[in-house]
N, C-alpha and C. Protein backbone atom coordinates (compact mmCIF):
# COMPACT_ATOMS: atom_id res chain seq x y z
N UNK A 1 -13.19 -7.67 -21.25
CA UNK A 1 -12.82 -7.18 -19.94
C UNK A 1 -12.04 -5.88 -20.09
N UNK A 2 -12.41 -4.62 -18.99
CA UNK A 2 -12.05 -4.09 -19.24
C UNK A 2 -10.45 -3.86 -19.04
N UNK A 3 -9.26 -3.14 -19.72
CA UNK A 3 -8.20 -2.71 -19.57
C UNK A 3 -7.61 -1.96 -17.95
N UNK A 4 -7.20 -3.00 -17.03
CA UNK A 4 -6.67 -2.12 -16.02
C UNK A 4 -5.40 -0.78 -15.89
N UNK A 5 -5.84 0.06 -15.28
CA UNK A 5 -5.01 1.31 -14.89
C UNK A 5 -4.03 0.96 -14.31
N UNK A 6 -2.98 1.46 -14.50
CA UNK A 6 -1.61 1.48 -13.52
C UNK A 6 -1.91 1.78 -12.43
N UNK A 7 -2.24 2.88 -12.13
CA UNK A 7 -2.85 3.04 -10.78
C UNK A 7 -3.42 1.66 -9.78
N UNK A 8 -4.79 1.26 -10.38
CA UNK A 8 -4.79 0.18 -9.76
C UNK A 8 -4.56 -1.33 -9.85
N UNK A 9 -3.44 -1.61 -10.94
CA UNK A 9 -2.73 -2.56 -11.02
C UNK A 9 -1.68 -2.67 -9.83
N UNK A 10 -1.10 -1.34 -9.29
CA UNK A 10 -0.09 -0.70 -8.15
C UNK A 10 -1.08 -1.21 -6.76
N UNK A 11 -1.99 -0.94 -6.83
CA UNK A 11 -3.35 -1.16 -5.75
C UNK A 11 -3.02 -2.85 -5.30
N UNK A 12 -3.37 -3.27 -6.42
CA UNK A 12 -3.34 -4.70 -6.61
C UNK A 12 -2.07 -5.60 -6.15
N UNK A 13 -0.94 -5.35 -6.73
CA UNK A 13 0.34 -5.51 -6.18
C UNK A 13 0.81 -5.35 -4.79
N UNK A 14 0.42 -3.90 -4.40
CA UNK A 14 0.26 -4.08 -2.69
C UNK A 14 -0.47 -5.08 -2.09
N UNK A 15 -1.70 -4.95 -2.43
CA UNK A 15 -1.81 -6.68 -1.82
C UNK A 15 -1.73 -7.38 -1.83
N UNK A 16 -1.21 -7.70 -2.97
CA UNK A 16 0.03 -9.02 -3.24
C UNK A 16 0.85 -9.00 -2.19
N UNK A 17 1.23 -8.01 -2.31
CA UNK A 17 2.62 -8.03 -1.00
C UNK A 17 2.32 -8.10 0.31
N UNK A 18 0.94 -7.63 0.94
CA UNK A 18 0.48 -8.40 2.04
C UNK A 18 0.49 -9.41 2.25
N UNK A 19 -0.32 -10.43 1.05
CA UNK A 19 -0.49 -11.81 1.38
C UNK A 19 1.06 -12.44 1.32
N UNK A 20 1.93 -12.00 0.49
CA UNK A 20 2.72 -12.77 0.27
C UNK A 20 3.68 -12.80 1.65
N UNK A 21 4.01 -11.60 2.28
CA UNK A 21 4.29 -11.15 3.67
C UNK A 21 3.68 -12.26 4.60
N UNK A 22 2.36 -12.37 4.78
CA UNK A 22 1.64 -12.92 5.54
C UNK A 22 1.62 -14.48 5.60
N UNK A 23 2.27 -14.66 4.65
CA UNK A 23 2.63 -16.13 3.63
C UNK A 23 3.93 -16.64 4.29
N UNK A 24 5.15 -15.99 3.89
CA UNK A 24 6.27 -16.06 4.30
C UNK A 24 6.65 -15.67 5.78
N UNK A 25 5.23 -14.91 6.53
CA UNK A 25 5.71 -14.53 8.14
C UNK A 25 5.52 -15.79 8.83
N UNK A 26 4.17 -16.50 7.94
CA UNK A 26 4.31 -17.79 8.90
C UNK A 26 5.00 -19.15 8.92
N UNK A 27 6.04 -18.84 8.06
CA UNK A 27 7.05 -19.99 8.03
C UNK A 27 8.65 -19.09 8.49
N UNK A 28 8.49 -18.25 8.93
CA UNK A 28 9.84 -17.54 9.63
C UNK A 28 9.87 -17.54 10.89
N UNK A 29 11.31 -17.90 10.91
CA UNK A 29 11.34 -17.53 12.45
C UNK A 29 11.65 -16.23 13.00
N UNK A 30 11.66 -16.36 14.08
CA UNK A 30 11.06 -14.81 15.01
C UNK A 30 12.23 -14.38 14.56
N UNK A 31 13.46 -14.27 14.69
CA UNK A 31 14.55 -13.59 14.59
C UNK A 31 14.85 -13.13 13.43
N UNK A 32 14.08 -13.45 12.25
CA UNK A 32 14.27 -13.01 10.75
C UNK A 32 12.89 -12.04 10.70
N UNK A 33 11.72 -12.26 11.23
CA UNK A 33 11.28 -11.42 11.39
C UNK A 33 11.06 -10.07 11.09
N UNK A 34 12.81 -9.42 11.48
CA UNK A 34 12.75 -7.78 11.82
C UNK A 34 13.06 -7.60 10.06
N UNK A 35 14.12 -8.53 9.54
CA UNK A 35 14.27 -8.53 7.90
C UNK A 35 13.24 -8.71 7.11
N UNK A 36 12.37 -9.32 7.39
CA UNK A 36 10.67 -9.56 6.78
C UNK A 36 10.59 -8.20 6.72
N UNK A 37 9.76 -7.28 7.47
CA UNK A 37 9.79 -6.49 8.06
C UNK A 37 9.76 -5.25 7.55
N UNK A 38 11.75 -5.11 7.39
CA UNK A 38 12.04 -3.62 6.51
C UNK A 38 12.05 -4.42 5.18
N UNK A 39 12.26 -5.27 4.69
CA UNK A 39 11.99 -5.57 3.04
C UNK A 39 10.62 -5.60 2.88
N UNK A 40 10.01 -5.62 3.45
CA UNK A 40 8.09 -5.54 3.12
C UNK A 40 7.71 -3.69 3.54
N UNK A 41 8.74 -2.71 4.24
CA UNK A 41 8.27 -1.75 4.11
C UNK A 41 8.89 -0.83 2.92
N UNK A 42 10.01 -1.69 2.69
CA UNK A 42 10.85 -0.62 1.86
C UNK A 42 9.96 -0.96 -0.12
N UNK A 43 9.15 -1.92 0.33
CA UNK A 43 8.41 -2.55 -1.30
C UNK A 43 7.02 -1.77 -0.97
N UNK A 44 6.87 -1.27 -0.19
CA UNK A 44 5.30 -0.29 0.42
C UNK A 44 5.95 0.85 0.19
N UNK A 45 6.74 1.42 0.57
CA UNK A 45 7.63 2.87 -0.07
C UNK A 45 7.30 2.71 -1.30
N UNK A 46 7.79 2.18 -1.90
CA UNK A 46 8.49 2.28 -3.42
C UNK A 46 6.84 1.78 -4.27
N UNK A 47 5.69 1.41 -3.63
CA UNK A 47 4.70 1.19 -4.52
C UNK A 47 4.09 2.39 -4.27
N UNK A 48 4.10 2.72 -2.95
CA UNK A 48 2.97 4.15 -2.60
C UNK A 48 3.49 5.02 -3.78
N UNK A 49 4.74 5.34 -3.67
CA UNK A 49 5.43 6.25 -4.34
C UNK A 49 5.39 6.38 -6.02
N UNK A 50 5.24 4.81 -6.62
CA UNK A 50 4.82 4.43 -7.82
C UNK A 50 3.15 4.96 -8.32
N UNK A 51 2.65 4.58 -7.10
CA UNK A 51 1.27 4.98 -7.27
C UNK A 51 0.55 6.37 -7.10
N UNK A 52 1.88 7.17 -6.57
CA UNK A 52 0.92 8.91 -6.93
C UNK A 52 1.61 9.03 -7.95
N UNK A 53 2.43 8.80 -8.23
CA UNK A 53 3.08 9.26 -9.81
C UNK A 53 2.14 8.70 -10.86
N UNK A 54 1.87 7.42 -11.12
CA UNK A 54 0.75 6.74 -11.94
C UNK A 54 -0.60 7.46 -12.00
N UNK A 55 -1.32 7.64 -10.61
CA UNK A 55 -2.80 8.40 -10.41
C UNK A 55 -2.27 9.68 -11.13
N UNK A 56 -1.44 10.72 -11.03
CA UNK A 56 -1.19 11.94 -11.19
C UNK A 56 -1.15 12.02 -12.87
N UNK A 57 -0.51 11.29 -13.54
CA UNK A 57 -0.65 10.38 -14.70
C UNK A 57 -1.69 10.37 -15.35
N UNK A 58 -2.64 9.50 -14.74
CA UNK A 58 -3.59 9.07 -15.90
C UNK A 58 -4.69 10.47 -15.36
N UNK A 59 -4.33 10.80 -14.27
CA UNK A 59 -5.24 12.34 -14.15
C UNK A 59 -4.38 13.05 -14.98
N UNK A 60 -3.53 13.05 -15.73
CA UNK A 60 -3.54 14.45 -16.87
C UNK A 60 -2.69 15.37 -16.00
N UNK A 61 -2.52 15.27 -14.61
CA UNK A 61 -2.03 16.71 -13.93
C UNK A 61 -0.35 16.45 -13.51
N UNK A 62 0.10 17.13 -13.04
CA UNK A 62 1.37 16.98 -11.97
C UNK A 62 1.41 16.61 -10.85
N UNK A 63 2.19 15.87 -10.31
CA UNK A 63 2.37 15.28 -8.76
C UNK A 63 2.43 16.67 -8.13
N UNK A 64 1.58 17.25 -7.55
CA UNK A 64 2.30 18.58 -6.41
C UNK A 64 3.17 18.70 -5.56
N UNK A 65 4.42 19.32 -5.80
CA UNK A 65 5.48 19.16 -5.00
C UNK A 65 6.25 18.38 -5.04
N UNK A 66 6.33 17.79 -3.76
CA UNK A 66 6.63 16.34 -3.20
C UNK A 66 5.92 15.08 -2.65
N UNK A 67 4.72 15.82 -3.28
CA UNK A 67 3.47 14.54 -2.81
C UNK A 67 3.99 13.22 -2.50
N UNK A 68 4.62 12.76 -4.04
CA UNK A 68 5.24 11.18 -4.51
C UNK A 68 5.89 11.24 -3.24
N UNK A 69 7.07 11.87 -2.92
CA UNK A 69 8.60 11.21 -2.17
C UNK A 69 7.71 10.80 -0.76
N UNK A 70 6.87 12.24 0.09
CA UNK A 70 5.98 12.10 1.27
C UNK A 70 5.33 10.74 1.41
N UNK A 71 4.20 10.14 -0.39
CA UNK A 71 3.94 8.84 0.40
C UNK A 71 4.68 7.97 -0.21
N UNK A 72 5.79 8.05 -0.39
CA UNK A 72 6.55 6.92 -0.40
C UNK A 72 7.39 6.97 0.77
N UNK A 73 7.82 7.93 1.26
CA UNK A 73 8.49 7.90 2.87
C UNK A 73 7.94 7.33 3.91
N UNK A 74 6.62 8.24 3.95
CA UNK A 74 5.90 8.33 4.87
C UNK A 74 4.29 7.88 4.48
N UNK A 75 3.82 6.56 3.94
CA UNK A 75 2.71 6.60 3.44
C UNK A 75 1.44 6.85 3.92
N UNK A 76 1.70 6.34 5.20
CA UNK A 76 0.53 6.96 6.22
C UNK A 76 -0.10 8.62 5.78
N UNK A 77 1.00 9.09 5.82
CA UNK A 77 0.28 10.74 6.02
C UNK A 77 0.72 11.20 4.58
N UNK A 78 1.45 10.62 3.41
CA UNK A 78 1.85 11.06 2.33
C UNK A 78 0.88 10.58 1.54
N UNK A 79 0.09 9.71 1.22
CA UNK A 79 -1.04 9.26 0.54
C UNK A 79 -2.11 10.28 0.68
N UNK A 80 -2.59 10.37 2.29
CA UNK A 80 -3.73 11.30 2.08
C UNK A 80 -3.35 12.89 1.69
N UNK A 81 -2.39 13.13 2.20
CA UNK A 81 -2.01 14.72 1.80
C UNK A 81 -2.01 14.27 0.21
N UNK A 82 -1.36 13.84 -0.23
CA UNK A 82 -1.55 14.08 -1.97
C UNK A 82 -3.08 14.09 -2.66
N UNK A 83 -3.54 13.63 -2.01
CA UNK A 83 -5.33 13.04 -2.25
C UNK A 83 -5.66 14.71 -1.86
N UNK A 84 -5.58 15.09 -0.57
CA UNK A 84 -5.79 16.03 -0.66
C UNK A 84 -5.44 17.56 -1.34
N UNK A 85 -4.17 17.55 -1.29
CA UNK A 85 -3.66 18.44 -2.51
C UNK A 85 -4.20 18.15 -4.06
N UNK A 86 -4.50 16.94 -4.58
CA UNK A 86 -5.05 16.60 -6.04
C UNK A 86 -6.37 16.69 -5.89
N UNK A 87 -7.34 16.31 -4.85
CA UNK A 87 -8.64 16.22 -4.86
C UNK A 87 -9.63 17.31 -4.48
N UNK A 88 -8.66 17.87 -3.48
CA UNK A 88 -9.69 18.96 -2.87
C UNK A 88 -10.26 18.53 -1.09
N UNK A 89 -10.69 19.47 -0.69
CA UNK A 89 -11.02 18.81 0.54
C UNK A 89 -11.58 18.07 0.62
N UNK A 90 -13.43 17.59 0.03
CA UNK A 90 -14.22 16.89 -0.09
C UNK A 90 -13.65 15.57 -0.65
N UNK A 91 -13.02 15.48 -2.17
CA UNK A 91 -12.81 14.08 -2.20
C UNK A 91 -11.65 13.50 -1.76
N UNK A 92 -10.56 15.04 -1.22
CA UNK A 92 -9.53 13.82 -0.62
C UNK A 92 -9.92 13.51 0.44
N UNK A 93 -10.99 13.78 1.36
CA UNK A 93 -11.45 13.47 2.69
C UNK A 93 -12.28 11.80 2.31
N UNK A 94 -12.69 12.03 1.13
CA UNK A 94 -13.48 10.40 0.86
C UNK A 94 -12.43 9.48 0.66
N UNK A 95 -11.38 9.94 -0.42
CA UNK A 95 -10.34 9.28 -1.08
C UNK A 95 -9.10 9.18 0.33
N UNK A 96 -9.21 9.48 1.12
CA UNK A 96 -8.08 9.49 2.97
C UNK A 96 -8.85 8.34 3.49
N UNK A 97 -10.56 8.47 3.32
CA UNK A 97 -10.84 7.31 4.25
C UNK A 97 -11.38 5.88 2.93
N UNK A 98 -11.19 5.80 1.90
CA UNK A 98 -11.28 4.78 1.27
C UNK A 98 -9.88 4.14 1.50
N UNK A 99 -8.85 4.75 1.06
CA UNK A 99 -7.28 4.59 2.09
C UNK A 99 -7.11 4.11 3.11
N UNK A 100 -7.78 4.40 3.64
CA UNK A 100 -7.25 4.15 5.20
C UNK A 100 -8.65 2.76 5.31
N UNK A 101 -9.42 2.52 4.71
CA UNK A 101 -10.45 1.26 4.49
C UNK A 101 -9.75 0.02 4.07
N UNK A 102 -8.51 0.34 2.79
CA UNK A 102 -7.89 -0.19 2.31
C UNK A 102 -7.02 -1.02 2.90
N UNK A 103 -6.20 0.06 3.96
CA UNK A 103 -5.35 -0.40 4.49
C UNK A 103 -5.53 -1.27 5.82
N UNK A 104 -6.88 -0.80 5.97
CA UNK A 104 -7.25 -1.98 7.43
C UNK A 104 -7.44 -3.02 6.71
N UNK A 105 -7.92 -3.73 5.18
CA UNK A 105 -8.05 -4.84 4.15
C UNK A 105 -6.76 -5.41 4.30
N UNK A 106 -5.73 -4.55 4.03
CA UNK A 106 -4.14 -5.23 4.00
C UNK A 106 -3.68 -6.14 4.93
N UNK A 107 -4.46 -5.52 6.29
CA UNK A 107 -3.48 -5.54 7.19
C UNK A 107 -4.33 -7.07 7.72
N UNK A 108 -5.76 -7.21 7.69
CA UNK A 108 -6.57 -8.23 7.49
C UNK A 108 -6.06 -9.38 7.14
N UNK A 109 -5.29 -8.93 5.43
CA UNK A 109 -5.08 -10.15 4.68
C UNK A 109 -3.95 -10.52 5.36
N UNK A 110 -2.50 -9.72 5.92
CA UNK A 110 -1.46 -10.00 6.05
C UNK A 110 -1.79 -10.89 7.28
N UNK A 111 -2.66 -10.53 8.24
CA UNK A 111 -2.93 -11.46 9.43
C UNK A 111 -3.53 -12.76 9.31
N UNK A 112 -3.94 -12.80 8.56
CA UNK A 112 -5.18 -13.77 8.46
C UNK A 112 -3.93 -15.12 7.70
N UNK A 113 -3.48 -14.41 6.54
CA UNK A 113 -2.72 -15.45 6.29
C UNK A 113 -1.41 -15.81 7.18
N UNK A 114 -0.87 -14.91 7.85
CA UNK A 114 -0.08 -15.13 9.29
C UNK A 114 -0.44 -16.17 9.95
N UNK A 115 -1.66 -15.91 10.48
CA UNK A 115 -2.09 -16.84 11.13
C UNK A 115 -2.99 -18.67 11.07
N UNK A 116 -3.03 -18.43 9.56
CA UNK A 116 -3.39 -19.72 8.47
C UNK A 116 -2.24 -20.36 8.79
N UNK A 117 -1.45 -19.82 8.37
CA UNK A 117 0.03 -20.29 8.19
C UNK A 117 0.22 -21.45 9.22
N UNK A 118 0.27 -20.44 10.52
CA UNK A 118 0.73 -20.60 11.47
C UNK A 118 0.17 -22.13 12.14
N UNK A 119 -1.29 -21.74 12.05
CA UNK A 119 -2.02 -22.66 12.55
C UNK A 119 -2.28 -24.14 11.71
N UNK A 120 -1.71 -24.02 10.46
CA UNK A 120 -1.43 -25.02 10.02
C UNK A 120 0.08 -26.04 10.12
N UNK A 121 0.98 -25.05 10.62
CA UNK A 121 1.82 -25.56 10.90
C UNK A 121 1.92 -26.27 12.53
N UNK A 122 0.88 -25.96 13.25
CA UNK A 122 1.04 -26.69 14.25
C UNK A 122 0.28 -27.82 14.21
């Protein structure tokens, strides 16, 4: 088997942290919630942010700028701008919407098991 990349070992881990989110949302109550919440965004910071430094890495090149801090702040729009600053227009335009494919997957898993949860608990 082959040897996984940091890069997408980081990939992998985020969705860990969906399901596990999605896991633990459905045994919380509403009022803990908002703490779910920022501890599940502040572990999405800190992986986005892990993960242009890693890609930038095993590409041989430099993070441009502030690529890293942008998607770890802001991952929405800091992921694809780095894609695009490292890729070029063409593949960061493929590599923005494989991203953004990704992230509708996350958000899938985080619901789905939300709502497993949920519905098993009633």
């Amino acid at each position: 088997m082959p040897k996984m990349t940091r890069p997408t070992l980081l990939l992998v881990v985020l969705a860990a942290t969906f399901l596990i989110d999605g896991i633990v949302g459905g045994f919380l109550p509403p009022q803990a919630e908002l703490s779910a919440t920022v501890i599940h965004g502040v572990t999405i910071a800190i992986i986005c942010y892990a993960w242009t430094r890693a890609d930038a890495e095993v590409r041989g090149t430099l993070t441009p700028g502030r690529s890293a801090l942008y998607a770890g702040l802001l991952p929405a729009l800091g992921v694809p701008a780095y894609l695009f600053r490292t890729r070029g227009l063409a593949k960061g335009a493929t590599g923005s919407a494989k991203a953004f494919a990704f992230l509708v997957v996350l958000i899938l898993l985080d619901g789905t098991a939300r709502y497993g949860i949920a519905a098993l608990r009633t």
